[in-house]
Protein backbone atom coordinates (compact mmCIF):
# COMPACT_ATOMS: atom_id res chain seq x y z
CA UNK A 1 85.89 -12.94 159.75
CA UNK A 2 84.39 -16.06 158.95
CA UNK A 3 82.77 -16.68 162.14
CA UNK A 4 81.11 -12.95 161.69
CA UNK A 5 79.94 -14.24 158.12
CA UNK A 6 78.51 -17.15 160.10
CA UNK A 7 77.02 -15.58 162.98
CA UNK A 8 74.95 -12.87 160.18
CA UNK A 9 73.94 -15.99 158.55
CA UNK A 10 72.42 -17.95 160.83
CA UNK A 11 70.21 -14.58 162.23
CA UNK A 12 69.16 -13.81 158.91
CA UNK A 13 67.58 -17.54 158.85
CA UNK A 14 66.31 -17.05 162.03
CA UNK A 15 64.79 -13.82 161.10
CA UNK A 16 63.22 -14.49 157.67
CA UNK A 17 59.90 -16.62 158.21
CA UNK A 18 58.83 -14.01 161.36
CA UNK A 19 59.25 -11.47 158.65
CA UNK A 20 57.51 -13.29 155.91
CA UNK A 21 54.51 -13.99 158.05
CA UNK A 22 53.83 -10.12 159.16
CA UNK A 23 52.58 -8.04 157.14
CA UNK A 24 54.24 -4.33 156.71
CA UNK A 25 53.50 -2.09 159.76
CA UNK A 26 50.38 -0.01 159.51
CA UNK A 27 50.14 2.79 161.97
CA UNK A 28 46.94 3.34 161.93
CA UNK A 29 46.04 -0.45 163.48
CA UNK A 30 44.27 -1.09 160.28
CA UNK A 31 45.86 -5.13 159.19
CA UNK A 32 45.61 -8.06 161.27
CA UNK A 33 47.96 -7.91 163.50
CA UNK A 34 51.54 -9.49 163.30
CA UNK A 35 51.67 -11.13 166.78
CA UNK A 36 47.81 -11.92 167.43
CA UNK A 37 47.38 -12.65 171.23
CA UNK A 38 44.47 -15.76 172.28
CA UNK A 39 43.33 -14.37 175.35
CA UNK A 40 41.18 -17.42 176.19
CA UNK A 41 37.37 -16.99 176.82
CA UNK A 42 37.93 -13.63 175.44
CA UNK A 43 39.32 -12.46 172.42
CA UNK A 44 41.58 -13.20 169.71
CA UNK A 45 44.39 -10.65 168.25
CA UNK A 46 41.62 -8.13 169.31
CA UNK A 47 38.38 -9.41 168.05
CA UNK A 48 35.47 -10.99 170.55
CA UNK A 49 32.55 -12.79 170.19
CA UNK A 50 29.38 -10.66 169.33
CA UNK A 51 31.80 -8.16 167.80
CA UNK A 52 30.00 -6.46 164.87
CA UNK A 53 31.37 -6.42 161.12
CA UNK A 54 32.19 -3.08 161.39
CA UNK A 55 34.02 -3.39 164.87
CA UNK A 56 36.23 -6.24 162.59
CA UNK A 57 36.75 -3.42 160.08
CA UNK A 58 38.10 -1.03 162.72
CA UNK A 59 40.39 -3.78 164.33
CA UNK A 60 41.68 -5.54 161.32
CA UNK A 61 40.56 -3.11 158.43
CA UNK A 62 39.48 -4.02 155.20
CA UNK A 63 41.98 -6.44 153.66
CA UNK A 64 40.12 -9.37 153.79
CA UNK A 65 38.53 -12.31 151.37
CA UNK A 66 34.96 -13.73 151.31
CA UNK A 67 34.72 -17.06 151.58
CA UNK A 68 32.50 -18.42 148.87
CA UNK A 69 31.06 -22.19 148.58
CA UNK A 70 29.08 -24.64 150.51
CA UNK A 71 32.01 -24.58 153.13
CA UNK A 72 30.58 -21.26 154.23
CA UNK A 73 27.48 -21.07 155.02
CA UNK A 74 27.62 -18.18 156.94
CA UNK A 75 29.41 -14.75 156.01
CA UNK A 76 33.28 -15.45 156.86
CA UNK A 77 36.44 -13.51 156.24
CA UNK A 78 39.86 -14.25 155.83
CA UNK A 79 42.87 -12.08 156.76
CA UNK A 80 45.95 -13.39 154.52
CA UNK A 81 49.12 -11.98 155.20
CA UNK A 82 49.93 -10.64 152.22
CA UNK A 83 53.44 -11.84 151.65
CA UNK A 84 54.90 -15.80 152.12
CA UNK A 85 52.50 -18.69 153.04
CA UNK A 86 49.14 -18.01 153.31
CA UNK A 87 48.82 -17.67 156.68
CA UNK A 88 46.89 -15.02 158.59
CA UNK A 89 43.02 -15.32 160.75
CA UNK A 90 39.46 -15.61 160.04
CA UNK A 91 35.93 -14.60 161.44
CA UNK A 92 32.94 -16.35 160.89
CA UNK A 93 29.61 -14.37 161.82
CA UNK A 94 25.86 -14.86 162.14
CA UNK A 95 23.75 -12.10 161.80
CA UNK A 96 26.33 -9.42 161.78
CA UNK A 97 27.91 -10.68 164.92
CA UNK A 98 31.18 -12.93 165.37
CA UNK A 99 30.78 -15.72 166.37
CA UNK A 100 33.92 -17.41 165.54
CA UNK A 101 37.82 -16.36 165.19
CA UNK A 102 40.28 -18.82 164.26
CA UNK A 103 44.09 -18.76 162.52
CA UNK A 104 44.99 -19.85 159.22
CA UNK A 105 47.85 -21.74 159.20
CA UNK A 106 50.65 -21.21 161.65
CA UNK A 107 51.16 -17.47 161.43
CA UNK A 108 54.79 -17.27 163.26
CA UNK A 109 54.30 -15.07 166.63
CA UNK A 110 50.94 -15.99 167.92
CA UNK A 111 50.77 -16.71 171.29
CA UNK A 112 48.17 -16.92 174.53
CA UNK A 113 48.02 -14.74 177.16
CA UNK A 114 49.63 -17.23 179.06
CA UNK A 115 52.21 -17.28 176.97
CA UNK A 116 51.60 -20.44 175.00
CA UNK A 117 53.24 -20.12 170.91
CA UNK A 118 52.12 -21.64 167.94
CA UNK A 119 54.67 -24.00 167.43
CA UNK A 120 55.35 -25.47 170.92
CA UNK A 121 55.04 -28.83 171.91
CA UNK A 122 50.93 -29.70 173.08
CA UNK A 123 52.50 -30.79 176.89
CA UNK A 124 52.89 -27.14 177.48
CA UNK A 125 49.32 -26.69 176.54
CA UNK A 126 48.46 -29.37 179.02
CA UNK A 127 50.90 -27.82 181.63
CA UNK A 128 49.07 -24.29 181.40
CA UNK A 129 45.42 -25.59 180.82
CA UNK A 130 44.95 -28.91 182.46
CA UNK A 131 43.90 -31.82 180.29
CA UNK A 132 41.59 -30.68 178.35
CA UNK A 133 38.78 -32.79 176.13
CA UNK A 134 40.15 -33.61 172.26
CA UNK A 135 38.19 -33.56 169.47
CA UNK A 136 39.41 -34.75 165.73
CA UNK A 137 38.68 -32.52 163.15
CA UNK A 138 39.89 -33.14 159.42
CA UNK A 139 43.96 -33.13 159.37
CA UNK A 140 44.25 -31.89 162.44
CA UNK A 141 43.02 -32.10 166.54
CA UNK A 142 41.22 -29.53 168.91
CA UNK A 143 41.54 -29.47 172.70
CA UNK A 144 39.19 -27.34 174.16
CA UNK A 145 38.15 -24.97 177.23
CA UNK A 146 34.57 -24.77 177.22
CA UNK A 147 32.61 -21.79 179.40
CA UNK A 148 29.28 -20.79 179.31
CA UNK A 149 30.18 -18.20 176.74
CA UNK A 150 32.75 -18.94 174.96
CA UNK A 151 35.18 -21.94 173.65
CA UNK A 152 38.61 -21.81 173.16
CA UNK A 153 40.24 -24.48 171.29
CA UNK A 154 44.03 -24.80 170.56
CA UNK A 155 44.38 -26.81 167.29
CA UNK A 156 47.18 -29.24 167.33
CA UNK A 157 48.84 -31.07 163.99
CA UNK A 158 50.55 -34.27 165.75
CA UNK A 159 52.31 -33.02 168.80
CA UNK A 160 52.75 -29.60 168.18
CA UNK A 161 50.24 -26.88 168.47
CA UNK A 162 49.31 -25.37 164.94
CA UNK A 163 46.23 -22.78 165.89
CA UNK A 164 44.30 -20.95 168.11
CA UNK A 165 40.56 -20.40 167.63
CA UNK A 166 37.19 -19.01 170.26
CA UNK A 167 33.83 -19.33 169.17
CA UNK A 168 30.31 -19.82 170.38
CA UNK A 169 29.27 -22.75 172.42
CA UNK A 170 26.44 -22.85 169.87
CA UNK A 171 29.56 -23.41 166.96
CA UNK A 172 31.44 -26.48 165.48
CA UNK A 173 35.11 -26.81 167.55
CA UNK A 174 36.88 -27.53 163.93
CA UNK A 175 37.01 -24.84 161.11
């Protein structure tokens, strides 16, 4: 009996902060989703580069904030979970296009297509992607695949990855 008790205890633990950083399911597609996917070069949980505002609406819907201030110069949203730590995705965009997606936080989940997850170690981000070139941003490091077209950047906070983000070549690595 007690081991039972034990057993139920130690999944509910293991279940409660993927649960806190989803949001409720939405049939209709219409919230950022829970487990966003970096496909690198590409897209992030859905949205690419020189996506329009309206193509964000239709992916992520319309549960977003504004960023306001000097720290955004050009018209960015965020996507907050609505429930736990604020943790959830952002776009940045220039002249109605995206032209940069990055998480907030750690949202629990999030993953490359490769199958890299926020919270691994950064040696299985160099096993997958080669070394890649670091740059220091404010609290935190990027290492970054650069094309032609895009950059992907997984952020890292010590030795673990912490983020995902793609963006411009034209666009700052940190956010």
């Amino acid at each position: 009996m007690i081991r039972i008790a034990v057993v139920c205890a130690v999944l509910a633990v293991a279940l409660v902060p993927q649960s806190v950083a989803a949001p409720a399911a939405n049939t209709a597609g219409k919230f950022l989703p829970a487990r966003g996917v970096l496909h690198p070069g590409k897209s992030l949980a859905g949205v690419k580069l020189g996506d329009t505002m309206q193509r964000v609406k239709e992916l992520w819907g319309r549960n977003y904030q504004v960023c306001r201030g000097s720290q955004c110069p050009y018209p960015t949203w965020y996507y907050v979970y609505p429930q736990g730590e604020p943790l959830g995705a952002s776009v940045r965009f220039r002249k109605g296009k995206v032209v940069t997606i990055f998480t907030l936080g750690s949202p629990t989940g999030w993953r490359t297509a490769d199958g890299l997850l926020i919270g691994e170690h950064v040696d299985r981000a160099s096993a997958l992607y080669g070394k890649l070139p670091w740059s220091t941003c404010i609290g935190y490091g990027a290492i970054s695949m650069r094309t032609r077209q895009a950059v992907t950047s997984i952020y890292v906070y010590g030795e673990t990855v912490y983020g995902f983000a793609l963006s411009a070549p034209s666009e700052p690595v940190c956010n």
